[in-house]
Protein backbone atom coordinates (compact mmCIF):
# COMPACT_ATOMS: atom_id res chain seq x y z
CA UNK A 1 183.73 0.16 109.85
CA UNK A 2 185.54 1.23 106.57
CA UNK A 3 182.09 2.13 105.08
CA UNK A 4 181.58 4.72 108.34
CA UNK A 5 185.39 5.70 107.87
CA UNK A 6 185.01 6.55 104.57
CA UNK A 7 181.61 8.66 104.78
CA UNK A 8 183.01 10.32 107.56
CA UNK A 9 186.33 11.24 105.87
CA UNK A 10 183.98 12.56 102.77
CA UNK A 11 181.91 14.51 104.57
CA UNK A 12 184.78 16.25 106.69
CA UNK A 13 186.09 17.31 103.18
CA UNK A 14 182.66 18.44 101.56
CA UNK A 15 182.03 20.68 104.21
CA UNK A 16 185.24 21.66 105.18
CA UNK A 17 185.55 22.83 101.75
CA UNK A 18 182.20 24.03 101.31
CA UNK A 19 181.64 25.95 105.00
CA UNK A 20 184.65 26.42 105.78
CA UNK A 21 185.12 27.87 109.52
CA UNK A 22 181.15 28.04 110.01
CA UNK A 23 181.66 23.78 110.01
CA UNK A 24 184.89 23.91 111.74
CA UNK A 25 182.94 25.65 114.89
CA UNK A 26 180.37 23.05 114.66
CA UNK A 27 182.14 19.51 113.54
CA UNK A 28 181.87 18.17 116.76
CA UNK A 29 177.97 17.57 115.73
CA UNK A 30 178.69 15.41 113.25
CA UNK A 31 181.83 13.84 114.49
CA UNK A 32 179.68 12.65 117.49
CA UNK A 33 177.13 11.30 114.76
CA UNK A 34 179.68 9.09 113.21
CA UNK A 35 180.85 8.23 117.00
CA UNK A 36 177.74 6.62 118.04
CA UNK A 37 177.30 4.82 114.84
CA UNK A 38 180.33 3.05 115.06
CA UNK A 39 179.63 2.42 118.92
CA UNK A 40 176.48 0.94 118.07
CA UNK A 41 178.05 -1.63 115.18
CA UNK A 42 180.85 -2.78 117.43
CA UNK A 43 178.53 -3.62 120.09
CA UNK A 44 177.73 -0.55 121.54
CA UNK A 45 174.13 0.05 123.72
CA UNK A 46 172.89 2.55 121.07
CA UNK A 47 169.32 3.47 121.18
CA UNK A 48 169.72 4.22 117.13
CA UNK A 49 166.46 5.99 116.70
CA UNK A 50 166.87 8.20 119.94
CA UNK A 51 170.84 9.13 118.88
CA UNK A 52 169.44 10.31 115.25
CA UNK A 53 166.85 12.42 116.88
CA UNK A 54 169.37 13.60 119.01
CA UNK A 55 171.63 14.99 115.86
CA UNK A 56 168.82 17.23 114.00
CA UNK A 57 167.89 18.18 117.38
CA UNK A 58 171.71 19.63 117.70
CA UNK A 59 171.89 20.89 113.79
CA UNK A 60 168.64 22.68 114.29
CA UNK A 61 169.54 24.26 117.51
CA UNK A 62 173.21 25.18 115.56
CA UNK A 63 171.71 26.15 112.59
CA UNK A 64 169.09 28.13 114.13
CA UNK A 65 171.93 30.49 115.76
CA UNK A 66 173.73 30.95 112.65
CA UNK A 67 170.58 31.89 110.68
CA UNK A 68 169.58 34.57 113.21
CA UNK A 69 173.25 35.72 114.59
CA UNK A 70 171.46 39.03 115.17
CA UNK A 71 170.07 37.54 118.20
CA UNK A 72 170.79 36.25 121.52
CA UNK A 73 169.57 32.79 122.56
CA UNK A 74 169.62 31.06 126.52
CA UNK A 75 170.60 27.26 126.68
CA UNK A 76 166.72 27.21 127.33
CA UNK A 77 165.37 29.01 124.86
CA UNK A 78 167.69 26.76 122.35
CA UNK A 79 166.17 23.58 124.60
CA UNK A 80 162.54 24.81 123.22
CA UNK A 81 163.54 25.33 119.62
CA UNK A 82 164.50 21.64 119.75
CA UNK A 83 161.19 20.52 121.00
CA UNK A 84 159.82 21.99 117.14
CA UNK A 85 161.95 19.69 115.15
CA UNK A 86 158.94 17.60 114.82
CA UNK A 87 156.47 19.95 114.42
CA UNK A 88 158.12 22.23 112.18
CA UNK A 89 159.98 19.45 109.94
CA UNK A 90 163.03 22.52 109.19
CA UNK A 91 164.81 19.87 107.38
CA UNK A 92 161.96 18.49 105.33
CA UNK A 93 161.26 14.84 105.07
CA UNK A 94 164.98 13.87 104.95
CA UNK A 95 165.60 12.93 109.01
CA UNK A 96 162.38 10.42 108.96
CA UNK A 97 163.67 9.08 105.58
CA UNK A 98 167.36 8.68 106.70
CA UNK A 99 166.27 7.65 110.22
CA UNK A 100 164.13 4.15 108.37
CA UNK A 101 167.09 3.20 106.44
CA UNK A 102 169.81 3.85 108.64
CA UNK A 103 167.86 1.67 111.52
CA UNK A 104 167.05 -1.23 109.26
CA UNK A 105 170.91 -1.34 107.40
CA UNK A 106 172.69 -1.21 110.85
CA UNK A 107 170.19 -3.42 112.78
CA UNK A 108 170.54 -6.11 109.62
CA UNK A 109 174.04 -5.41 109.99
CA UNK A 110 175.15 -6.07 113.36
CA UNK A 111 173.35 -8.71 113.63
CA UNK A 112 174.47 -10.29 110.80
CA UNK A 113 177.98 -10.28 111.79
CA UNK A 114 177.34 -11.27 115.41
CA UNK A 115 175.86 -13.81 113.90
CA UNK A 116 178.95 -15.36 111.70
CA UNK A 117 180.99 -15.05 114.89
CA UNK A 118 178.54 -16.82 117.05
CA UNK A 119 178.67 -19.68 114.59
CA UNK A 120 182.08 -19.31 114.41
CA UNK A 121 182.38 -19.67 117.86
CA UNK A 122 179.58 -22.57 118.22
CA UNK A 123 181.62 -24.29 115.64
CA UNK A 124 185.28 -24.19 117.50
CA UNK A 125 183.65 -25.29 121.00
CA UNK A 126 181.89 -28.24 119.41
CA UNK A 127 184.52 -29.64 118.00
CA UNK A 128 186.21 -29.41 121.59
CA UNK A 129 183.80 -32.10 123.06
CA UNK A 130 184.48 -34.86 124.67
CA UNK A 131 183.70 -38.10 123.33
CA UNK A 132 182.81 -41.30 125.51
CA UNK A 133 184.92 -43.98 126.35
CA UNK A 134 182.59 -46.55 123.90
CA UNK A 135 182.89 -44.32 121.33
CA UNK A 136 186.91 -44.87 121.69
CA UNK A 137 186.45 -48.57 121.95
CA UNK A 138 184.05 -48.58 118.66
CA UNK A 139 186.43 -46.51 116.78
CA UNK A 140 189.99 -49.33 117.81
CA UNK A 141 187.91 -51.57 116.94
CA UNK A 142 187.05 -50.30 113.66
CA UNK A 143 190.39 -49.43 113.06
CA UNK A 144 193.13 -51.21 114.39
CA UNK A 145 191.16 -55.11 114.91
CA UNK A 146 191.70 -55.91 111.30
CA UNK A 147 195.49 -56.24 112.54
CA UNK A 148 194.88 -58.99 114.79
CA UNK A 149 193.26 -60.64 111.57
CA UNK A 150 196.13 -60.11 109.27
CA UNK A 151 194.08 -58.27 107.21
CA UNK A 152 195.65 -54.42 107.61
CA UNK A 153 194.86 -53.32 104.38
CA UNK A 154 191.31 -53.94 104.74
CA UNK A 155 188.70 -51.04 104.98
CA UNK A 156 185.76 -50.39 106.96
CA UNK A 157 182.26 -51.51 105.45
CA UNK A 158 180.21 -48.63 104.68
CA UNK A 159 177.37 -49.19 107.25
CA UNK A 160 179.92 -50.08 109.66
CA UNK A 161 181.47 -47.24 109.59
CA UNK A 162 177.92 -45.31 109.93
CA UNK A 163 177.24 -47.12 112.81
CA UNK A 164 180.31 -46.49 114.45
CA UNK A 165 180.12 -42.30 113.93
CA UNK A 166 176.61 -41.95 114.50
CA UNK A 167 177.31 -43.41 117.93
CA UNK A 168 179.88 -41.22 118.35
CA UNK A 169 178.80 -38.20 116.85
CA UNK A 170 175.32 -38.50 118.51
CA UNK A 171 174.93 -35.56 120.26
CA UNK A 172 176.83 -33.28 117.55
CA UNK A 173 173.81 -34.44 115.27
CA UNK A 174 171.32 -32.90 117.70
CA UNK A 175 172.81 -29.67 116.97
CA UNK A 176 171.51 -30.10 113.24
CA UNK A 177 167.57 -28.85 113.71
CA UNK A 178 168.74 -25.61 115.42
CA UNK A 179 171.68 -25.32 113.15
CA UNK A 180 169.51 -25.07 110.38
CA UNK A 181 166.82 -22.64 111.31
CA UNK A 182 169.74 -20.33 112.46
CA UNK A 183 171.60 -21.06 109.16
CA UNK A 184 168.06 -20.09 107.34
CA UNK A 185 168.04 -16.87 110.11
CA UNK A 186 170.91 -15.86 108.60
CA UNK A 187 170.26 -15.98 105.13
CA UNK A 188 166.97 -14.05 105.16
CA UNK A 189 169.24 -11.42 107.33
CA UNK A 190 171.75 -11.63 104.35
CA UNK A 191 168.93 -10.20 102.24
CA UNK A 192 168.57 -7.03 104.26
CA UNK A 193 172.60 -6.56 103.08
CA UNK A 194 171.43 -6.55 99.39
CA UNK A 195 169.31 -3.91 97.49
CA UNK A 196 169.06 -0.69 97.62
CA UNK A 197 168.82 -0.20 101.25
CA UNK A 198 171.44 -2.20 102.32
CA UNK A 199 174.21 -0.80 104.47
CA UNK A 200 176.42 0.70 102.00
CA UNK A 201 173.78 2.18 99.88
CA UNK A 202 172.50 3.96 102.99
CA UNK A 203 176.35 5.05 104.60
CA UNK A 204 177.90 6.15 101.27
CA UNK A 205 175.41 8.96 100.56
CA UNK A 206 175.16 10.21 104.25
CA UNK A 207 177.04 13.30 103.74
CA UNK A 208 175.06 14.20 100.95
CA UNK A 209 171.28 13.85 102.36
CA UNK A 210 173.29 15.88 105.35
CA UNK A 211 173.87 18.86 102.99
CA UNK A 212 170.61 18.31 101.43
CA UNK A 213 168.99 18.71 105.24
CA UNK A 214 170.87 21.89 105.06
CA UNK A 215 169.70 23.36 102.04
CA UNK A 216 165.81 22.75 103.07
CA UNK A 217 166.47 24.10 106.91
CA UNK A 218 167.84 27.40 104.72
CA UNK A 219 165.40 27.51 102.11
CA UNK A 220 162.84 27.62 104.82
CA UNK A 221 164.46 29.75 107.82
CA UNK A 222 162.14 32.53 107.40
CA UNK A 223 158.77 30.39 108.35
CA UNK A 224 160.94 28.40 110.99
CA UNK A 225 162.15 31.53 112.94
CA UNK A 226 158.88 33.19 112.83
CA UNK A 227 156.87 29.95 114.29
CA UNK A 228 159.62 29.39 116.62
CA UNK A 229 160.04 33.15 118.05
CA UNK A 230 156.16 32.70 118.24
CA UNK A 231 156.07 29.41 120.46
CA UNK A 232 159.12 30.44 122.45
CA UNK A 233 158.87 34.33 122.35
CA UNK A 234 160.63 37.07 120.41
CA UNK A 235 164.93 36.12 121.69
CA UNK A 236 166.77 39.30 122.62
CA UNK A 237 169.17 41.23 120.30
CA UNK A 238 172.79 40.70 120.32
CA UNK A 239 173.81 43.73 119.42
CA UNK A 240 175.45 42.28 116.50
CA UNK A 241 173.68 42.35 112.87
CA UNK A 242 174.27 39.86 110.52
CA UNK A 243 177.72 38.63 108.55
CA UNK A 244 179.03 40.88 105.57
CA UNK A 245 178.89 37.06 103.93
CA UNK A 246 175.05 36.83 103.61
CA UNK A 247 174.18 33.29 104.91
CA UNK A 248 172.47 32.20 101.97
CA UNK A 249 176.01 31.96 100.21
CA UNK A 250 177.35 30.34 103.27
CA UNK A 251 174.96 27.45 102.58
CA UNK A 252 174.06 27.59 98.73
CA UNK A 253 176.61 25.06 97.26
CA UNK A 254 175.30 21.69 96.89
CA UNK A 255 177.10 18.61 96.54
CA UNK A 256 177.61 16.05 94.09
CA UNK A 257 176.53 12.38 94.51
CA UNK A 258 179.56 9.63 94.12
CA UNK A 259 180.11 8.80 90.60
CA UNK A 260 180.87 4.45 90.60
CA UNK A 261 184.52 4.95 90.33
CA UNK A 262 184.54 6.12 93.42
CA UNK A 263 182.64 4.28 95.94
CA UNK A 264 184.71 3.07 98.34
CA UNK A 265 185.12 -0.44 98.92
CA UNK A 266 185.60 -2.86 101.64
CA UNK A 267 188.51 -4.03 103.61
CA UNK A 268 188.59 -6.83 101.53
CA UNK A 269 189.02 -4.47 98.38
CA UNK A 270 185.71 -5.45 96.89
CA UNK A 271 181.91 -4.53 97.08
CA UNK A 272 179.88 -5.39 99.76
CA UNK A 273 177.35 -7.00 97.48
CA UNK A 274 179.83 -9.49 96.60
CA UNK A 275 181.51 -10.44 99.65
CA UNK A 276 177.64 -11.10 100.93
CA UNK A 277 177.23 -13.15 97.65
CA UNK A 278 180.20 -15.28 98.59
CA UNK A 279 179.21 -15.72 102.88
CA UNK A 280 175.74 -16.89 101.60
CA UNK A 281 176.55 -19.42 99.37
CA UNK A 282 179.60 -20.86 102.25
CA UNK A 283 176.45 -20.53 104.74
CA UNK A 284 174.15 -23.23 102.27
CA UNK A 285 177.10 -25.30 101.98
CA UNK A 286 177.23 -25.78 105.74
CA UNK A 287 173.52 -26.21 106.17
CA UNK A 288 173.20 -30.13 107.82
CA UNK A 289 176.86 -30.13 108.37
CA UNK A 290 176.69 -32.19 111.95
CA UNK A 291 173.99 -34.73 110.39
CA UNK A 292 176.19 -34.92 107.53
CA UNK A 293 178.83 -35.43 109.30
CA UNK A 294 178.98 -39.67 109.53
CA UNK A 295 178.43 -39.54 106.00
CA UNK A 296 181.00 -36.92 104.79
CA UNK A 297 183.64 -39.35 107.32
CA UNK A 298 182.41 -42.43 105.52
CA UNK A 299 182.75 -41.59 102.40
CA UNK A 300 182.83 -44.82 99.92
CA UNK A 301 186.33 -45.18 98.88
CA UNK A 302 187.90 -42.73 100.73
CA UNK A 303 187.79 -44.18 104.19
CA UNK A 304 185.21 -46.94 103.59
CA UNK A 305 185.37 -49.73 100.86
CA UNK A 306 183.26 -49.60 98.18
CA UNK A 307 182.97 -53.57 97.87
CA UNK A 308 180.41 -54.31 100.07
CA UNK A 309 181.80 -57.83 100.42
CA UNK A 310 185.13 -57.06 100.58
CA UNK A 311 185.11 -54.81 103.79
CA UNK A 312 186.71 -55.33 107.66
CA UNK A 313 182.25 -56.18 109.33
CA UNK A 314 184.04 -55.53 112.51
CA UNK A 315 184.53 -59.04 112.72
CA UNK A 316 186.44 -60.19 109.52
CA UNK A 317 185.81 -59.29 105.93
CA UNK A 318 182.74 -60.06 104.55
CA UNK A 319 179.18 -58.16 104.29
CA UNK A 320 178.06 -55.87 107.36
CA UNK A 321 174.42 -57.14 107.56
CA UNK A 322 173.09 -54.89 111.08
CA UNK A 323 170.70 -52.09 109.98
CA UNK A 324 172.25 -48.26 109.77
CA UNK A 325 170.41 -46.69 113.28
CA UNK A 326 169.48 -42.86 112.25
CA UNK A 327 171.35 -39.79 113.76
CA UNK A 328 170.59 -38.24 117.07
CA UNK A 329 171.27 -39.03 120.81
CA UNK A 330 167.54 -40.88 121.06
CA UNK A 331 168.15 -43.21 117.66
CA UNK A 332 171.21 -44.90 119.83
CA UNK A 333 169.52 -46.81 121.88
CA UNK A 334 169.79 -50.08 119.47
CA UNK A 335 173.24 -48.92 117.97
CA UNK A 336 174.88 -52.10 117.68
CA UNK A 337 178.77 -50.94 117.71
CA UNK A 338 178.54 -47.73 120.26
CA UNK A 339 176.78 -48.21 123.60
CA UNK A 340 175.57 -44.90 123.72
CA UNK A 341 173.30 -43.74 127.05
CA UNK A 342 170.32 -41.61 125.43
CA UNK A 343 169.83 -40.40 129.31
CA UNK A 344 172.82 -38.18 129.60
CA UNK A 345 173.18 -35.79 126.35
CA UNK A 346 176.26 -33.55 126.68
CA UNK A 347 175.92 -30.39 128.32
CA UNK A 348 178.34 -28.00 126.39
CA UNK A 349 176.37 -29.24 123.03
CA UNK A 350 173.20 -28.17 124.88
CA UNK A 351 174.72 -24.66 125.64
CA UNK A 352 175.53 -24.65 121.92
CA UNK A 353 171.94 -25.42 120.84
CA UNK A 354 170.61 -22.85 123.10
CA UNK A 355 173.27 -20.37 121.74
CA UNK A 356 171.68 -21.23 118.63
CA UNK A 357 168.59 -20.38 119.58
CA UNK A 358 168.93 -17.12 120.70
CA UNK A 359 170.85 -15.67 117.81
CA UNK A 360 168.22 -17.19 115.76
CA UNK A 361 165.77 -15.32 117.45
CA UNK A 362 168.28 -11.80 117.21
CA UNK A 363 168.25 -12.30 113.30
CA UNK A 364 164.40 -12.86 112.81
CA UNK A 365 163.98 -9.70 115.07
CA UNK A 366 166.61 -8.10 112.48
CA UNK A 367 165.21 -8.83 109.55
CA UNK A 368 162.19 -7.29 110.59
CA UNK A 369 163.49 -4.48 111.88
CA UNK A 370 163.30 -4.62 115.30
CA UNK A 371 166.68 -3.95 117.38
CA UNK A 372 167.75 -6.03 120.38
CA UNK A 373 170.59 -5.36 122.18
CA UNK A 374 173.78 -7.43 122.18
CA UNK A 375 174.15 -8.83 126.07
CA UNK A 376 177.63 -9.96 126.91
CA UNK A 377 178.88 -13.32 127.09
CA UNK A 378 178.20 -12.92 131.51
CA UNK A 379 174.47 -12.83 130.30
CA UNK A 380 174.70 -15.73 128.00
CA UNK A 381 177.36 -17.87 129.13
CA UNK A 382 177.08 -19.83 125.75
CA UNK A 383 178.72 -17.26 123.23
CA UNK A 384 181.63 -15.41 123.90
CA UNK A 385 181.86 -11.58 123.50
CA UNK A 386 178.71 -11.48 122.13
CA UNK A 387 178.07 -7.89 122.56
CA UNK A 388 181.21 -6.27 119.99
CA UNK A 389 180.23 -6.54 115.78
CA UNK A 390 183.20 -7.18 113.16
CA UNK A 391 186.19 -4.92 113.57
CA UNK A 392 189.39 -5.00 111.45
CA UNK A 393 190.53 -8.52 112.70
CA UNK A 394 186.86 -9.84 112.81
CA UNK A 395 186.32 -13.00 111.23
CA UNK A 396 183.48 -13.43 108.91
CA UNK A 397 183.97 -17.20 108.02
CA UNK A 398 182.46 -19.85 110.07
CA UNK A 399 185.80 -22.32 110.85
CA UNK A 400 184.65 -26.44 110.45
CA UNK A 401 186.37 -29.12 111.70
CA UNK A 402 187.87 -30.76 108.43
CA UNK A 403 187.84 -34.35 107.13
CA UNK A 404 190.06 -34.44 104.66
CA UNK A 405 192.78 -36.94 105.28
CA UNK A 406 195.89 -35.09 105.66
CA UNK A 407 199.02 -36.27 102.85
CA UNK A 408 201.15 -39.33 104.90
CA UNK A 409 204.11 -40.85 103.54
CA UNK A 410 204.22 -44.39 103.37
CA UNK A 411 206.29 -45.23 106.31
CA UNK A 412 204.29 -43.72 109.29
CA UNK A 413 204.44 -46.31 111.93
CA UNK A 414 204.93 -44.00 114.36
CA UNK A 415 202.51 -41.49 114.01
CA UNK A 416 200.16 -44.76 113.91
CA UNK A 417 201.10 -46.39 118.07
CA UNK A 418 201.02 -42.56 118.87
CA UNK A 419 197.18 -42.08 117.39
CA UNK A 420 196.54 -45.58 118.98
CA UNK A 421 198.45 -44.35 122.29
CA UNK A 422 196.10 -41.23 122.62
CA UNK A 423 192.81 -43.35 121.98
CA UNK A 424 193.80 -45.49 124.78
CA UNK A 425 194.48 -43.15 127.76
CA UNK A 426 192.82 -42.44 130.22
CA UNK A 427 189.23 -40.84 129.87
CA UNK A 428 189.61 -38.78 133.17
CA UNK A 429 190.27 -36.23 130.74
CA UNK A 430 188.09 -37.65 127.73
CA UNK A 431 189.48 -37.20 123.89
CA UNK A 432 188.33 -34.53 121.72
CA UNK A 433 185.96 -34.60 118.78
CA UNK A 434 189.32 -33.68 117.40
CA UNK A 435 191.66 -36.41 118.47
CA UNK A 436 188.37 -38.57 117.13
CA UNK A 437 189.17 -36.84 113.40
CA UNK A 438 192.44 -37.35 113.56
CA UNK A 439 192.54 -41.22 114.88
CA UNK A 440 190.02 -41.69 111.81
CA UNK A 441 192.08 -39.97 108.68
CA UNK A 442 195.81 -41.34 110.12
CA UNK A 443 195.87 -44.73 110.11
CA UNK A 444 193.84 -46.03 106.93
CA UNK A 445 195.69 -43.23 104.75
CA UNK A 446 199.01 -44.37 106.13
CA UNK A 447 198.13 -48.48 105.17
CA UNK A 448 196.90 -47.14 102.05
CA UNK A 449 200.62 -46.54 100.99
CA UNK A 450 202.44 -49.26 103.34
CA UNK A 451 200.49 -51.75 102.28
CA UNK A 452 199.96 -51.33 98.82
């Protein structure tokens, strides 16, 4: 939106400055441009390629009247000089030129950004879901048996504690194939945002390729009148001849491109280029995040001891000999610490993989060009407010559940019977994936300290 802003702003100044009143009469062209670009990046049902053909359609009927003020045209006659812009070209090869790149930039564009903020959004809900009773009984277990042992310093095994989350986190690791083909989906869209056609490249010069329209649509008003008054017949006079000003110095100055120092910049104060640099390399750092997810929990030494003899087996300490089942809701069915049932995968992850799905679909359409339009979230009740793009508060990070232990003094008894309060109330309303992150990081970082 600041890219549009600022082309907007520049070319309200060129050709204020340059036209003068003649531009004045006829902003409102241009200003509606601008209008339905930004409509169509925040969501908007555009038809991009119909809105562009729209504008020369308008210039040329505008321009037309200004280069032959001597006449008189009907809001018919102007309807059929329109109907030439094709076949007479009046403003050279620059509309087909501008009308390629602006369609691919904003296509790759919008997209782009509805995609971070349906990740964004697939991220927050799935870290909302429920998690089964079992999972809650696997997870005391882990935790809190080694008590009963008089062992409380002890740590999980390793394989134990794999076990344990990959029960629990069983559906969340379904999300993983779809996750990663959209993940991929959106950095081959991220390459439509760099090069030389990428969004900024083709916004910043728009006022500029304007004027140049201009200049070809004068240099060649003699042919165009002559084949237009010949397809739609000689217009009456208007009794008034043409301005003192001749026309041709109405329209003769050119502009001048941006020098670097001035190309305006992002929100964020910085190129474009970079801030897609630094998106793609946050987006490969999340690629397998839910499979990853037991083993980014389990970490050896962190939450899990590194002495594989030396580790709460979830029986007393000593080696944890049962095999590590693989991640997914189907690999569960021989999990030997979570009784997981393989026949009942969670609904609101499924809504999430489907989500997936179609925004994966969206990007490869992008990337090759090919517009679809945004429904709302009453068409696809698995993303919310899917149809708007990235305004000023837009966020363009995808927002993770974290796993890093928060700091805990070493007298935190409390905050220990109320983590081991919450795991044992009633499911009615079933814990979060949450409440299952923070009953993991509390209690072993707190007996870390106390019992040191």
């Amino acid at each position: 939106m600041r890219l549009l802003d600022n082309s907007e702003k520049s070319l309200n100044s060129m050709f204020t400055r340059t036209y003068g009143k003649l531009y004045m009469q006829n902003s409102e062209v241009f200003q509606d441009l601008f209008t339905e670009l930004k409509r169509y990046y925040t969501g908007g049902n555009v038809n991009l390629e119909e809105m562009l053909n729209d504008f020369w359609s308008r210039l040329l009927e505008r321009m037309f009247q200004l280069l032959n003020a001597q006449y008189h045209f009907t809001d018919d006659y102007l309807e059929c000089v329109s109907k030439y812009t094709d076949q007479l070209k009046p403003f050279g090869d620059v509309p087909r030129k501008l009308k390629a790149q602006v369609t691919r930039a904003f296509i790759a564009a919008r997209t782009f950004v509805q995609g971070l903020m349906v990740g964004r959004e697939v991220a927050n809900r799935v870290a909302k879901v429920n998690v089964i009773p079992a999972c809650v009984r696997a997870l005391t277990k882990m935790l809190y048996c080694p008590y009963c042992r008089s062992m409380p310093g002890l740590k999980p095994c390793h394989n134990y504690c794999h076990n344990v989350m990959r029960g629990c986190l069983a559906n969340q690791a379904d999300l993983d194939a779809e996750w990663n083909l959209f993940i991929d989906a959106m950095l081959l869209t991220a390459d439509r945002l760099e090069g030389p056609l990428n969004i900024e490249a083709v916004v910043e010069p728009v006022d500029i390729k304007i004027s140049e329209a201009i200049m070809t649509m004068q240099d060649n008003s003699l042919q165009v009148s002559a084949k237009v008054f010949q397809g739609c017949g000689q217009p009456k006079s208007s009794g008034i001849g043409r301005s003192a000003r001749g026309i041709s110095d109405v329209f003769s100055p050119r502009f001048r491109p941006y020098t670097p120092e001035e190309r305006p910049t992002t929100a964020a104060g910085t190129s474009l280029e970079r801030l897609v640099i630094d998106i793609k390399e946050k987006l490969k750092e999340s690629k397998k995040f839910w499979s990853n997810l037991p083993d980014d929990i389990c970490a050896k030494g962190k939450f899990t001891e590194s002495d594989e003899d030396q580790c709460w087996n979830s029986h007393t300490k000593g080696r944890y000999f049962p095999e590590v089942v693989k991640e997914g809701l189907t690999n569960q069915v021989n999990n030997p610490e979570v009784d997981v049932d393989i026949t009942r995968p969670d609904t609101l992850i499924r809504q999430q993989i489907m989500a997936l799905r179609v925004m994966t679909n969206k990007l490869k359409n992008a990337y090759n060009g090919n517009d679809i339009y945004f429904q709302d979230s009453s068409d696809e009740g698995s993303t919310s407010g899917s149809g708007s793009g990235c305004s000023d508060g837009c966020t363009t990070e995808f927002v993770f559940v974290g796993t890093e232990a928060p700091v805990i003094g070493a007298d935190r008894s409390d905050e220990r019977a109320a983590a081991a309060a919450a795991a044992g109330k009633s499911f009615s309303r079933g814990p979060s994936l949450l409440l299952v992150m923070a009953a993991l990081t509390l209690p072993l970082q707190a007996l870390q300290t106390q019992w040191r």
